[in-house]
N, C-alpha and C. Protein backbone atom coordinates (compact mmCIF):
# COMPACT_ATOMS: atom_id res chain seq x y z
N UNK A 1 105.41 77.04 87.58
CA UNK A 1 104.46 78.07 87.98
C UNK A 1 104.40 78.11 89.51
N UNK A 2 104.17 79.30 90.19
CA UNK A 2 104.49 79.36 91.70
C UNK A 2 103.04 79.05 92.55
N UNK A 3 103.53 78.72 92.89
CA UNK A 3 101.48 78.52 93.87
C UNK A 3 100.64 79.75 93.95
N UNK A 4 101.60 80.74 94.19
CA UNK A 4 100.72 82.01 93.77
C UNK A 4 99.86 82.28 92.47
N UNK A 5 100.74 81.86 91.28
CA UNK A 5 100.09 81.87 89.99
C UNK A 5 99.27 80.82 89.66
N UNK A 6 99.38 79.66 90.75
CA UNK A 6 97.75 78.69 90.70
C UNK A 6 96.51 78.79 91.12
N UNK A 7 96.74 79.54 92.51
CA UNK A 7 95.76 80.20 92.84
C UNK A 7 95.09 81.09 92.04
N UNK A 8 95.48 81.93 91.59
CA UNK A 8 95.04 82.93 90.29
C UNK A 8 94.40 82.49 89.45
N UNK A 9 95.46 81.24 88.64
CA UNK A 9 94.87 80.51 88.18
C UNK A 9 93.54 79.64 88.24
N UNK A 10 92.96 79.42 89.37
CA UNK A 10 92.08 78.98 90.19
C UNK A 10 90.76 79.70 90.25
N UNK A 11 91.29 81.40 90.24
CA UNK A 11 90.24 82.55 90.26
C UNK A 11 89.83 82.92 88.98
N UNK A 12 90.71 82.04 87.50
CA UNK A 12 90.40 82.47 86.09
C UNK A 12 91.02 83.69 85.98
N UNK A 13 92.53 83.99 86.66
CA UNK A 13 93.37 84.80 86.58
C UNK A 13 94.12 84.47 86.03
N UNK A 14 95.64 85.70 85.90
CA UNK A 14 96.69 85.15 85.33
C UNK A 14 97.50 86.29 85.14
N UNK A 15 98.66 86.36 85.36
CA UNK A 15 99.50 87.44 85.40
C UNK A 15 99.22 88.08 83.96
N UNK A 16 99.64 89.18 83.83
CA UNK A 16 99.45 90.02 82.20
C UNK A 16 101.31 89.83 81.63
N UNK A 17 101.98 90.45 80.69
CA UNK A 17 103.33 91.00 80.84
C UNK A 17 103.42 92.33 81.50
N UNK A 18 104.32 92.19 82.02
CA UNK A 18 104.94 93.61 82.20
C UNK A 18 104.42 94.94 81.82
N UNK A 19 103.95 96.07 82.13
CA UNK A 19 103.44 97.42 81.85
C UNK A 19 104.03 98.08 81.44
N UNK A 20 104.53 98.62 79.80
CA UNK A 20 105.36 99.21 79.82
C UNK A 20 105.31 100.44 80.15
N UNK A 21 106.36 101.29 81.14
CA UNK A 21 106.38 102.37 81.85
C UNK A 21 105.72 103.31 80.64
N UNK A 22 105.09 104.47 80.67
CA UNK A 22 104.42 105.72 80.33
C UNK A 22 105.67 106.64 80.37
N UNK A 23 106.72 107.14 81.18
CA UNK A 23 107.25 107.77 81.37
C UNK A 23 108.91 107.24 81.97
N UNK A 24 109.51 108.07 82.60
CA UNK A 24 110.99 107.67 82.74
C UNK A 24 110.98 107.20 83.92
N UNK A 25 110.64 105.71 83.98
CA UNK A 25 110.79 105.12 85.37
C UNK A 25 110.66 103.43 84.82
N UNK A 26 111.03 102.79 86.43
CA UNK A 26 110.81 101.47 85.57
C UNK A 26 109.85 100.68 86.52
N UNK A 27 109.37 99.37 86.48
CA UNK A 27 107.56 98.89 86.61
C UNK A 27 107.96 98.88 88.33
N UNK A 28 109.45 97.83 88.62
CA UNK A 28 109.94 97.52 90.12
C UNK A 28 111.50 98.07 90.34
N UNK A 29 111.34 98.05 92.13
CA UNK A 29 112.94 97.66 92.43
C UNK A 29 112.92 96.73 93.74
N UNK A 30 113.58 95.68 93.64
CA UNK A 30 114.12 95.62 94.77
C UNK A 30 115.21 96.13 95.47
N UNK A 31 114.95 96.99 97.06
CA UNK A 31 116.16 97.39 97.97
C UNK A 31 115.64 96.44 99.00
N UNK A 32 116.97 96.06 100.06
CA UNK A 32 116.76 95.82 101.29
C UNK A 32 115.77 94.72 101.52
N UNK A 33 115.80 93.52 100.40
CA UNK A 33 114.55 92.64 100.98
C UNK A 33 113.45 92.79 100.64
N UNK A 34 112.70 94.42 100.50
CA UNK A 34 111.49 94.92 99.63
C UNK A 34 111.77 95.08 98.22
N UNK A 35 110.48 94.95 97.55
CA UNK A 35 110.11 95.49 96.08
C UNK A 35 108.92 96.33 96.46
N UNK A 36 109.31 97.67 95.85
CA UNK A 36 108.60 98.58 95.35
C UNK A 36 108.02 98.87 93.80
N UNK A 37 106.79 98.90 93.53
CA UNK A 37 106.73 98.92 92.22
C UNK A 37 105.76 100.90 92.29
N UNK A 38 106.41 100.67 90.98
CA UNK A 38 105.53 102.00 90.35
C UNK A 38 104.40 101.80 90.50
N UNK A 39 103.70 103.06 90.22
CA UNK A 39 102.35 103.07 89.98
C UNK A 39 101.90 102.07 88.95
N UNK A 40 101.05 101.43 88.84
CA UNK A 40 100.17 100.56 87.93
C UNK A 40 98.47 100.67 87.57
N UNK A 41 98.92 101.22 86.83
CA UNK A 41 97.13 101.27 85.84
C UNK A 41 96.67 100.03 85.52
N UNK A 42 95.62 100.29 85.16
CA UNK A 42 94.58 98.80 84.90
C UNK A 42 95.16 98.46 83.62
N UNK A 43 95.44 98.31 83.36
CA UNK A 43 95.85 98.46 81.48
C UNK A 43 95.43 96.84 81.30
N UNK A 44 95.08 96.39 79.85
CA UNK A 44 94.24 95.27 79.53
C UNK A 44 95.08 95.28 78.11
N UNK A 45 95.92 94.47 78.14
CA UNK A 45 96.54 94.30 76.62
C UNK A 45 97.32 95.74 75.95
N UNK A 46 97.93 96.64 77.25
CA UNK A 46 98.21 97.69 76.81
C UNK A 46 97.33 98.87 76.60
N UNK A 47 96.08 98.62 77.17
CA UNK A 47 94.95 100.07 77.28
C UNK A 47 94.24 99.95 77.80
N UNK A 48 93.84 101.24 78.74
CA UNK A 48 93.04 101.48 79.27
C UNK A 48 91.69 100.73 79.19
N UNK A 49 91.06 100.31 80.33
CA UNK A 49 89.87 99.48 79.53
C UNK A 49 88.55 100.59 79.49
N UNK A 50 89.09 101.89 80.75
CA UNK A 50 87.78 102.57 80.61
C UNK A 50 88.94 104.10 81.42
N UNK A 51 88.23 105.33 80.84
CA UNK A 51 88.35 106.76 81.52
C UNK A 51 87.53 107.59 82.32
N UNK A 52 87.99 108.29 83.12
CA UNK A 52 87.27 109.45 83.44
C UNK A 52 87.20 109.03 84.87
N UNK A 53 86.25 109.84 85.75
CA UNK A 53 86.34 109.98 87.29
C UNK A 53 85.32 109.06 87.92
N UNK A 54 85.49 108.04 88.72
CA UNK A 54 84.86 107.50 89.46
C UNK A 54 83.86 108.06 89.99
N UNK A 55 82.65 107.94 90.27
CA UNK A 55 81.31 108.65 90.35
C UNK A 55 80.96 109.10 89.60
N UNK A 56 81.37 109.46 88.53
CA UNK A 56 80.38 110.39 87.76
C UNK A 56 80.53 109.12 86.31
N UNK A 57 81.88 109.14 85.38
CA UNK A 57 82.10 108.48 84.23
C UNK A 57 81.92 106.81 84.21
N UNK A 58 82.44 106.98 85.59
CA UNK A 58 83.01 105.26 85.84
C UNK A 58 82.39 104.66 87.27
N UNK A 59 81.44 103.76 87.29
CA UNK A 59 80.91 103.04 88.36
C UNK A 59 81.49 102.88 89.39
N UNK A 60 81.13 102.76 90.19
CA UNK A 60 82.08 102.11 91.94
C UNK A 60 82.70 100.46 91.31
N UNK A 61 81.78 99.74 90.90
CA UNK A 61 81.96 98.31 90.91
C UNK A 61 82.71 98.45 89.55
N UNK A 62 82.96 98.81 88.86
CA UNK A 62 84.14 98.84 87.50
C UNK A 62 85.23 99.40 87.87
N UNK A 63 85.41 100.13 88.87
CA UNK A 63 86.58 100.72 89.53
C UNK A 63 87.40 99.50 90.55
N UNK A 64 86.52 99.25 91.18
CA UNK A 64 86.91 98.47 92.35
C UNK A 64 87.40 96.59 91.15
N UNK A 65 86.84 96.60 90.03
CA UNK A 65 87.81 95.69 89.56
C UNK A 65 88.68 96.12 88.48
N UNK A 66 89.28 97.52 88.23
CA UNK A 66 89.96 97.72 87.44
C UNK A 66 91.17 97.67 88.97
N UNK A 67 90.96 97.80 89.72
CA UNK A 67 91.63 97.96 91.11
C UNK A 67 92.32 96.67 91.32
N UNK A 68 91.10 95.63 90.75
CA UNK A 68 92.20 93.87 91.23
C UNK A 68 92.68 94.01 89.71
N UNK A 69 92.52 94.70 88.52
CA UNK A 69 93.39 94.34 87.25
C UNK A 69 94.99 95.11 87.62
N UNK A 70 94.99 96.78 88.02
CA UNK A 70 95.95 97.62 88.49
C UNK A 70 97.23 96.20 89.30
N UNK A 71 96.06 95.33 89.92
CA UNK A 71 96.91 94.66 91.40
C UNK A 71 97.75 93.47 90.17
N UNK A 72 97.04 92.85 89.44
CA UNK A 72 97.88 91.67 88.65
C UNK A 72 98.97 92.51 87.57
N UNK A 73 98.47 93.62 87.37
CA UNK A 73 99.81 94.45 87.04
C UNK A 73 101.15 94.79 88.00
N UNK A 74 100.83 95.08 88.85
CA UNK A 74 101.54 95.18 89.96
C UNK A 74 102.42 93.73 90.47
N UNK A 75 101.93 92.66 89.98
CA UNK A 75 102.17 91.27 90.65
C UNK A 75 103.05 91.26 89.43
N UNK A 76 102.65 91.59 88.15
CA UNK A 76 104.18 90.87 87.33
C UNK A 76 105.17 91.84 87.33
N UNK A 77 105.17 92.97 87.87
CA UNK A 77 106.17 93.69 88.04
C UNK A 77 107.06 93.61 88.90
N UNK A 78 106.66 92.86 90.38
CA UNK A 78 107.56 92.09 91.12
C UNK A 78 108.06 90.92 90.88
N UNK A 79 107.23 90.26 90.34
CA UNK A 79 107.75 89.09 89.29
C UNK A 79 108.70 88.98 88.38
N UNK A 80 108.85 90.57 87.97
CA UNK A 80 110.01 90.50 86.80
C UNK A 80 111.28 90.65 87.53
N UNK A 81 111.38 91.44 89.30
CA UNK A 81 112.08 91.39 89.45
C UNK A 81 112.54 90.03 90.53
N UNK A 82 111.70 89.28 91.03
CA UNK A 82 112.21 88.90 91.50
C UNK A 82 112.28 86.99 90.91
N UNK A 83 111.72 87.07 90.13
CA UNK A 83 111.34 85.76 89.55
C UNK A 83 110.63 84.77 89.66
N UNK A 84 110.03 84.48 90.86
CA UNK A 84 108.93 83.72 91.43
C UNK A 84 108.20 84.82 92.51
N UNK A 85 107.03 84.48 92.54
CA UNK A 85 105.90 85.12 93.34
C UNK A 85 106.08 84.17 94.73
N UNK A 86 106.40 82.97 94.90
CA UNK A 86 106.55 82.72 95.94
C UNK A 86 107.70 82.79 97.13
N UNK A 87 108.43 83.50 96.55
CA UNK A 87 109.74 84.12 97.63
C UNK A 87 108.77 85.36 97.87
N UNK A 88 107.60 86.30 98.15
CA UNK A 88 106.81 87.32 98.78
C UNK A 88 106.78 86.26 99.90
N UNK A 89 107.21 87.04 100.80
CA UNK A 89 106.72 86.82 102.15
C UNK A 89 105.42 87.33 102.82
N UNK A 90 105.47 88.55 102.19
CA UNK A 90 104.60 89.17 102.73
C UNK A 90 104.42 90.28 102.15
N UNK A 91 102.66 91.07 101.76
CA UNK A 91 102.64 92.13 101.32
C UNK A 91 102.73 93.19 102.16
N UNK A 92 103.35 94.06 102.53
CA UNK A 92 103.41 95.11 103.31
C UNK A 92 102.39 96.14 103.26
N UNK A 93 102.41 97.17 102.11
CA UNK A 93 101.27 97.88 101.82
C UNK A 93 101.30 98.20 100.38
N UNK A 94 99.96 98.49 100.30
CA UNK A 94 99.29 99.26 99.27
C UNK A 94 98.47 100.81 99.50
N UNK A 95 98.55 100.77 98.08
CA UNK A 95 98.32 102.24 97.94
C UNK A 95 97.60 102.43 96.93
N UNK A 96 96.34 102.74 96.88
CA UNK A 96 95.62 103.09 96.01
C UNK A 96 94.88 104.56 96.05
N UNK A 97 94.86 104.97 94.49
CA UNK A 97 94.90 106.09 94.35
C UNK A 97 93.31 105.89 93.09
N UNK A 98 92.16 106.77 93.69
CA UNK A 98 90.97 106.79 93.09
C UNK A 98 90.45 107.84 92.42
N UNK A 99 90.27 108.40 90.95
CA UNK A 99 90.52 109.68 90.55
C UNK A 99 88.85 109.79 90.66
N UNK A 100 88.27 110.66 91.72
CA UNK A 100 87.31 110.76 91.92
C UNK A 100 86.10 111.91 91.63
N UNK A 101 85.29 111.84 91.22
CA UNK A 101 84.36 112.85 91.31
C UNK A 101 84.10 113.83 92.29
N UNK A 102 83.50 114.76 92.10
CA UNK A 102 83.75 115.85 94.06
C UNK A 102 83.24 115.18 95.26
N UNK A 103 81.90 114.24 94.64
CA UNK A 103 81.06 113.80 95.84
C UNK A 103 81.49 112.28 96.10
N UNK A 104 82.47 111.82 95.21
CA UNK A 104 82.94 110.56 95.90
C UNK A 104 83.31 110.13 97.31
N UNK A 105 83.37 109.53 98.23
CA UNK A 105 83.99 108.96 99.14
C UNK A 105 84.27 107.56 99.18
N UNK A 106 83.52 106.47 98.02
CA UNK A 106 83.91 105.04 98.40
C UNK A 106 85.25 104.80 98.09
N UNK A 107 86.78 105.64 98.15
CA UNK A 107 87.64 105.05 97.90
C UNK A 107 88.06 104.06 98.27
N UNK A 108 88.24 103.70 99.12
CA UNK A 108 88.12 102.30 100.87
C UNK A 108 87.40 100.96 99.70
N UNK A 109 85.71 101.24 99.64
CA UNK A 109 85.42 100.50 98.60
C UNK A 109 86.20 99.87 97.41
N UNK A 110 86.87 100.99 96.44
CA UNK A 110 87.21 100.44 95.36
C UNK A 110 88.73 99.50 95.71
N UNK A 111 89.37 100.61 96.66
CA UNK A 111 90.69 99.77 96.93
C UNK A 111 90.50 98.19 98.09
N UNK A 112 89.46 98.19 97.65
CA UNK A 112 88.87 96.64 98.46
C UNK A 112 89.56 95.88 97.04
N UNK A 113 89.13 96.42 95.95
CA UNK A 113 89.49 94.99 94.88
C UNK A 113 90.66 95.01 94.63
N UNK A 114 92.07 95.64 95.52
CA UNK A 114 93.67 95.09 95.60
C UNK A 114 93.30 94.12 96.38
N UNK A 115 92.96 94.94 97.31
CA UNK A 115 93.30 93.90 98.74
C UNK A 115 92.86 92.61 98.89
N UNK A 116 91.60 92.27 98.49
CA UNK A 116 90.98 91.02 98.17
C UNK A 116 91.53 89.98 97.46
N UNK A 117 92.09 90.38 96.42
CA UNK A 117 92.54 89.67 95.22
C UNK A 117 94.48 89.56 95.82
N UNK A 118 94.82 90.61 96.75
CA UNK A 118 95.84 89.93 97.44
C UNK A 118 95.29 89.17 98.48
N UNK A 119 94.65 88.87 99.31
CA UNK A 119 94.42 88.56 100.16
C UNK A 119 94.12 86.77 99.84
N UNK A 120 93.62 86.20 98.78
CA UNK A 120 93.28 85.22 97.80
C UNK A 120 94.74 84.85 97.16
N UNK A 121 95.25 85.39 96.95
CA UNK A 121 96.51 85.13 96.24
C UNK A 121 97.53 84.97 97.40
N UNK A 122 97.83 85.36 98.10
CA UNK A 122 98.80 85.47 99.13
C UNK A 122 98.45 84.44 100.17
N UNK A 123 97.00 84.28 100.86
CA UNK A 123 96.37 84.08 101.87
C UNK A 123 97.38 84.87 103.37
N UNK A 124 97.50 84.48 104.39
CA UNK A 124 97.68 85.84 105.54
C UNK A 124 98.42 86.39 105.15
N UNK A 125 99.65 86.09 104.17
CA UNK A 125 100.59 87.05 103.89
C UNK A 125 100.08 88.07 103.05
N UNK A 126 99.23 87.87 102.39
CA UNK A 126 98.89 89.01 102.14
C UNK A 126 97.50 90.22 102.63
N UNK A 127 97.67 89.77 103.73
CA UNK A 127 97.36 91.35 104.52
C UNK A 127 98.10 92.32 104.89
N UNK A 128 97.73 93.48 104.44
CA UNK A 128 98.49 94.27 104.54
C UNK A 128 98.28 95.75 105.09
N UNK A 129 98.41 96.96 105.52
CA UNK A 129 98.26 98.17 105.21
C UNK A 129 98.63 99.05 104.20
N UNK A 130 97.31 99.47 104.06
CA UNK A 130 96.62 100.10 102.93
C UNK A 130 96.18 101.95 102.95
N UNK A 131 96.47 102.86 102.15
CA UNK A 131 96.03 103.95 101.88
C UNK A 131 94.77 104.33 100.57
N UNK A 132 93.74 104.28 100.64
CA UNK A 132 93.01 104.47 99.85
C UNK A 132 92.60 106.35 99.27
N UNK A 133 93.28 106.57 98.44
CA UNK A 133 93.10 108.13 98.13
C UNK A 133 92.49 108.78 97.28
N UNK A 134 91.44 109.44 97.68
CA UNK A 134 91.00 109.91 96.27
C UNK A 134 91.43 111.55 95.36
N UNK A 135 92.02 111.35 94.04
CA UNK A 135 92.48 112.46 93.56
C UNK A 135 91.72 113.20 92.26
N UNK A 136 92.36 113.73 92.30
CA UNK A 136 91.60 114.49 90.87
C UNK A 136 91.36 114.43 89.66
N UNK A 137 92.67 113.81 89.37
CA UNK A 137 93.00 113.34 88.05
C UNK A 137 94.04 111.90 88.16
N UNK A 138 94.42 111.39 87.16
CA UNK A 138 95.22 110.42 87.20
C UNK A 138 96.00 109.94 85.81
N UNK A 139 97.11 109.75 85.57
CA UNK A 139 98.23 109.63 84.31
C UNK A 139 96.99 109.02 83.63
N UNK A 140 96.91 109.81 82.32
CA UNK A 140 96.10 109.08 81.00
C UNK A 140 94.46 108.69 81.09
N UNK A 141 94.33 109.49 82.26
CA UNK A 141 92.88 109.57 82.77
C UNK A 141 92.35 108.87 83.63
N UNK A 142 93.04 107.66 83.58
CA UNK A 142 92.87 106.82 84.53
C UNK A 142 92.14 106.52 85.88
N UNK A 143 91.11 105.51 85.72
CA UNK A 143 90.22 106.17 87.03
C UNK A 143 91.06 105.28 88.46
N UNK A 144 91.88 104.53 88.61
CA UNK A 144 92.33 103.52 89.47
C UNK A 144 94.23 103.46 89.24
N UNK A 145 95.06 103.86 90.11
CA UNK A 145 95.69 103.59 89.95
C UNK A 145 97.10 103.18 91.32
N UNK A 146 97.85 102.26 91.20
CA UNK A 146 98.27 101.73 92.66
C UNK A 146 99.39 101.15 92.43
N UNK A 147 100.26 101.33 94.18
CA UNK A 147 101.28 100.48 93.88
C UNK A 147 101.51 99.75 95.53
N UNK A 148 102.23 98.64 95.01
CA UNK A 148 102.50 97.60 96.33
C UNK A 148 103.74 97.93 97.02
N UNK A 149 104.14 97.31 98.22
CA UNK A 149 105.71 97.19 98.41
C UNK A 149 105.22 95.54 99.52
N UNK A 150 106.60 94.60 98.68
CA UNK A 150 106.27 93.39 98.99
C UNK A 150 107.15 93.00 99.74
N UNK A 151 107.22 91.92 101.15
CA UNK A 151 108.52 92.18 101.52
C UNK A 151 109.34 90.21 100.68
N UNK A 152 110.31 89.94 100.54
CA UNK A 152 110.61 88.82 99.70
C UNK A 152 111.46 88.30 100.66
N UNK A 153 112.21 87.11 100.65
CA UNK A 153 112.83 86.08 100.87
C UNK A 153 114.08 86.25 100.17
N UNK A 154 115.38 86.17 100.55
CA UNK A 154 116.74 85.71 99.31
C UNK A 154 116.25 84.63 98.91
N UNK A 155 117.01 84.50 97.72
CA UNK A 155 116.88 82.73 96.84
C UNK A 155 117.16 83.48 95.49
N UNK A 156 116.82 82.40 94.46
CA UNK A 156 117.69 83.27 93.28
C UNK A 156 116.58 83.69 92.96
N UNK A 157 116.81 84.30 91.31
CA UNK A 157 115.91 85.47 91.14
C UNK A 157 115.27 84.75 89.37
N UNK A 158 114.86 83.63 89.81
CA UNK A 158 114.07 82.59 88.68
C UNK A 158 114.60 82.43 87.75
C-alpha cells in the first residue's frame, strides 16, 4: 500500500474501484509525465449518492463532500494507470465543476473538499491550481463533478 493510501487510510478513507466510464471514454491517460483523468462523479458503489442543483436540491456541505468522494474517484483512476499513488509528484490542477442553482456562488467553497482531501493526501505536493465552475447541469444530474492532472515520476507501473 503506498503512503498515500495510508494516509487516507488514516482519514477512514480508501480508494473505491475504478468508475466505470458513462460514455465512450476511459477514467485516465498518461502523456508526457502527466495523467489526465476524465471527469469523475461522486459515485458510491456505482451511484449517485444524491441529484439535482446545488442550492436549491443539494446543500453546500453535501456538495463540498461529494467533491472529496468525486477526488478518491479521481485518485484510483490514476492509480489504475499508473500503479502506485506514490510516483505523483505533484498535483498540478483541478477542476471542478458545480451544477448550480441561479443564485449560487459558493463554488470555491464546494471545490474546497478536492483540494483539502488532496492537500492531506499528498501534503505540499498536493497543492495545486484550481478552477471552480459553476454549470447548469451535469452528466446524470450530478451535482459535483471533476477532474485532476497529476504530474508522476518514471518507475514501473505497479
Amino acid at each position: 500500500m503506498s503512503a498515500v493510501e495510508e494516509r487516507l487510510g488514516q482519514l477512514g478513507l480508501g480508494l473505491p474501484p475504478v468508475a466505470a466510464p458513462v460514455a465512450a471514454y476511459i477514467p485516465a491517460v498518461e502523456h508526457a509525465g502527466l495523467v489526465y483523468t476524465s471527469g469523475q462523479l461522486p459515485f458510491i458503489e456505482g451511484a449517485l449518492p444524491e441529484t439535482g442543483k446545488v442550492g436549491a436540491e443539494v446543500s453546500d456541505d453535501a456538495a463540498t463532500e461529494y467533491a472529496a468522494i468525486a477526488t478518491l474517484n479521481a485518485l484510483a483512476a490514476v492509480k489504475s494507470v499508473v500503479g502506485d499513488l506514490d510516483r505523483v509528484t505533484r498535483v498540478v490542477k483541478v477542476t471542478v465543476f458545480v451544477a448550480s442553482a441561479p443564485d449560487f456562488t459558493g463554488q470555491p467553497a464546494v471545490a474546497n473538499g478536492a483540494s483539502e482531501l488532496l492537500g492531506e493526501a499528498f501534503g505540499e505536493a498536493g497543492v495545486h491550481v484550481r478552477s471552480a465552475v459553476g454549470v447548469a447541469v451535469l452528466p446524470l444530474d450530478s451535482p459535483v463533478e471533476l477532474e485532476i492532472v497529476v504530474a508522476v515520476e518514471d518507475g514501473p507501473r505497479g
